[in-house]
N, C-alpha and C. Protein backbone atom coordinates (compact mmCIF):
# COMPACT_ATOMS: atom_id res chain seq x y z
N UNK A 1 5.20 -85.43 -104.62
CA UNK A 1 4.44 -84.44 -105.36
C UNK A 1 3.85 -83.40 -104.42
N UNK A 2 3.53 -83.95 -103.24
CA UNK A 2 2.79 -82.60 -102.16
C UNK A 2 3.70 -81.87 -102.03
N UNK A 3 4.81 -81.99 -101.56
CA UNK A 3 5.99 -80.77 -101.35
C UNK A 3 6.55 -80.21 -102.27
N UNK A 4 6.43 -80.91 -103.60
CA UNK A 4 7.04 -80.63 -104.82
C UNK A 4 7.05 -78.92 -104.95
N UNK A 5 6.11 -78.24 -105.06
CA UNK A 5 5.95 -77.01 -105.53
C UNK A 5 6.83 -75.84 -104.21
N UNK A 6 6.71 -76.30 -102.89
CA UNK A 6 7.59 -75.50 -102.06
C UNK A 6 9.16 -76.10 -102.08
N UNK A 7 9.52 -77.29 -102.31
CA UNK A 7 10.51 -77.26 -102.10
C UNK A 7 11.70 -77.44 -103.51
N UNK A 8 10.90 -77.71 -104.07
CA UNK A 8 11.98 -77.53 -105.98
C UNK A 8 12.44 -76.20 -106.00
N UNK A 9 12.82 -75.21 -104.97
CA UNK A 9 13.09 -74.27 -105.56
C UNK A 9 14.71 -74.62 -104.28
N UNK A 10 15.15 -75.73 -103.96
CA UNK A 10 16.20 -76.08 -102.83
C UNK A 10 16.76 -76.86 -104.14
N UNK A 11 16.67 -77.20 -105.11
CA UNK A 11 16.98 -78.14 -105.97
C UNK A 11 17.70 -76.89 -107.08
N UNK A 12 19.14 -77.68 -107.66
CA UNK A 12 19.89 -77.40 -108.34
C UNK A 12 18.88 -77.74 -110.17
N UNK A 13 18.80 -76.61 -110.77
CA UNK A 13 18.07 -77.06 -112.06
C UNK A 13 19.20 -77.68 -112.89
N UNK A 14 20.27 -77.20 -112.89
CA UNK A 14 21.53 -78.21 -113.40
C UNK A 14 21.90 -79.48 -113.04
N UNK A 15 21.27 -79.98 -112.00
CA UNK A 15 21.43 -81.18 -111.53
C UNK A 15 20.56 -81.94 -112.46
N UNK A 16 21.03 -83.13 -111.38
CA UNK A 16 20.15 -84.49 -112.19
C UNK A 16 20.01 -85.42 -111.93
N UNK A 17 18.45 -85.15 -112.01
CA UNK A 17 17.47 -86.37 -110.89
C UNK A 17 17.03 -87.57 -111.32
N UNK A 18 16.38 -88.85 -110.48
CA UNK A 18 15.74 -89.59 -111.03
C UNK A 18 14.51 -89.61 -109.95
N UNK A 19 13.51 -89.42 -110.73
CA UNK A 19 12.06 -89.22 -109.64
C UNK A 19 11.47 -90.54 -109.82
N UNK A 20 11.09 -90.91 -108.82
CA UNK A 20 10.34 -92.24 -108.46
C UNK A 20 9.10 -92.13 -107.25
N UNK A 21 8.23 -92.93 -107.96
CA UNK A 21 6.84 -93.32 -107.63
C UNK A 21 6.61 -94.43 -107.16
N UNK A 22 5.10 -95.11 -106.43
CA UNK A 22 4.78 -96.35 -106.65
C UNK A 22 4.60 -97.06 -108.13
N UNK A 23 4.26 -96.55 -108.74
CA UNK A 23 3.75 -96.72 -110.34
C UNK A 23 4.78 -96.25 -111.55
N UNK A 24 4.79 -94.88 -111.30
CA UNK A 24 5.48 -94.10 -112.60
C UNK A 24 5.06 -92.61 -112.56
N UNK A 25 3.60 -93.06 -112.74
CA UNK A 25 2.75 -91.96 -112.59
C UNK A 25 3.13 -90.33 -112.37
N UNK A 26 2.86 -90.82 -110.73
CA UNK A 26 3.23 -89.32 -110.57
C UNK A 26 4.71 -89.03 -110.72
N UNK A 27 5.58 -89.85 -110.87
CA UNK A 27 7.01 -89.65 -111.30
C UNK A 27 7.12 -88.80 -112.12
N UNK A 28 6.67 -89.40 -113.38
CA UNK A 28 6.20 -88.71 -114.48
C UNK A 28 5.82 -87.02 -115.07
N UNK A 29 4.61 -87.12 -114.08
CA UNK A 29 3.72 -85.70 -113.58
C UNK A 29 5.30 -84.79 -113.10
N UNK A 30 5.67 -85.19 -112.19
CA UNK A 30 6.69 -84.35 -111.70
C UNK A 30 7.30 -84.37 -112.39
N UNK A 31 8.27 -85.25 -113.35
CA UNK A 31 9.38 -84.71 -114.37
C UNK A 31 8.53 -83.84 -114.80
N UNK A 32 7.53 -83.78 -115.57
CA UNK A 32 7.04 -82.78 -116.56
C UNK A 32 7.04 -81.49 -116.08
N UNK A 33 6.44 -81.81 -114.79
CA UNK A 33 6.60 -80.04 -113.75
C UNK A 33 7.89 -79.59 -113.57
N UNK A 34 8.74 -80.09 -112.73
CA UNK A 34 10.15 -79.70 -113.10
C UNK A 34 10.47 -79.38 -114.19
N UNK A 35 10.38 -80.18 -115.51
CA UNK A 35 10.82 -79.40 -116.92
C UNK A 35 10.51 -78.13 -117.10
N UNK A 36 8.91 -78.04 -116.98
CA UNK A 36 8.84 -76.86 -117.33
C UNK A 36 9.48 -75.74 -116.47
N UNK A 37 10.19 -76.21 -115.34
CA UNK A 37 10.65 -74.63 -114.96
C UNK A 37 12.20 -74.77 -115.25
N UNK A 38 12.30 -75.33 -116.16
CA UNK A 38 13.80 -75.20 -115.90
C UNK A 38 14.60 -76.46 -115.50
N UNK A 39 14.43 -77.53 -115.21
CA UNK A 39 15.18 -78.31 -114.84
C UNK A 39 15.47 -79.91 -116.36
N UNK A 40 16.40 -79.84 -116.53
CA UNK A 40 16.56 -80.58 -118.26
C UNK A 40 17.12 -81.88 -117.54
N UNK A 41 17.77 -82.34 -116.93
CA UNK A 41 18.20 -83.87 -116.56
C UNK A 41 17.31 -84.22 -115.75
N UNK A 42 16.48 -84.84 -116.24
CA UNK A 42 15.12 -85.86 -115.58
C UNK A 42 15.37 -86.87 -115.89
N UNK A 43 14.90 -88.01 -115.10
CA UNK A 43 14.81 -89.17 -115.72
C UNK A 43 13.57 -90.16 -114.54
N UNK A 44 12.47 -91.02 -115.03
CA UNK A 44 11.72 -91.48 -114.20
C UNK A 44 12.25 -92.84 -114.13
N UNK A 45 12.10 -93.69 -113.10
CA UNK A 45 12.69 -95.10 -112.55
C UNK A 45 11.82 -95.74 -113.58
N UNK A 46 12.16 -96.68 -114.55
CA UNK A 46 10.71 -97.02 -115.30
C UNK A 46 10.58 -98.00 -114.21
N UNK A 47 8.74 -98.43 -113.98
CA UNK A 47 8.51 -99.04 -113.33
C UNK A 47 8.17 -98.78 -111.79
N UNK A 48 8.65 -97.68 -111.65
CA UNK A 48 9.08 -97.06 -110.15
C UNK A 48 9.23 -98.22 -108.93
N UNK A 49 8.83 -98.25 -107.70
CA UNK A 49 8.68 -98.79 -106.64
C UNK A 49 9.02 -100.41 -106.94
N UNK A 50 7.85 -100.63 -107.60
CA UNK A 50 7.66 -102.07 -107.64
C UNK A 50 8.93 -102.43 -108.97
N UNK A 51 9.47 -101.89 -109.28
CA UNK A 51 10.66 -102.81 -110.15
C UNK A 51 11.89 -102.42 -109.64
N UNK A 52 11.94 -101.68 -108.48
CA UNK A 52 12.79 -101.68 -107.15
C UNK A 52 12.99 -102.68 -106.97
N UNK A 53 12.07 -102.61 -106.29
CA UNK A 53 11.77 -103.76 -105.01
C UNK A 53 11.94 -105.13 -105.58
N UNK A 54 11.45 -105.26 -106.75
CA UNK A 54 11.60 -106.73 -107.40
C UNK A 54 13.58 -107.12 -107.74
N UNK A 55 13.91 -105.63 -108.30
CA UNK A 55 15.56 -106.11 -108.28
C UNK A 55 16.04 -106.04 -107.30
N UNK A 56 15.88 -105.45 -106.04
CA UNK A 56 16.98 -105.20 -104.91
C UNK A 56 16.03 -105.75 -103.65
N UNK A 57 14.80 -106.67 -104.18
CA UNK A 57 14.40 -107.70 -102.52
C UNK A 57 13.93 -106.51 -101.91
């Protein structure tokens, strides 16, 4: 999220991301920011970090 605002503009808005957090949270926050400028394939890790880490050790 700190770099988010300088560097989303290196990012393809046609692409398509999956943003991940410790939580969700700010995952979240950021899909929503990205949406609004333009970017439509979002998707957040549900769970983020910690349901990583729990499937892949």
């Amino acid at each position: 999220m700190g770099e988010l605002n300088e560097r989303y503009r290196n990012l393809d808005p046609a692409g398509r991301y999956t943003l991940m957090c410790a939580s969700g949270m700010r995952a979240t926050v950021a899909a929503g920011w990205l949406a609004s400028r333009g970017f439509a394939e979002l998707d957040v890790y549900l769970g983020s970090m910690g349901a990583w880490k729990a499937a892949h050790g």
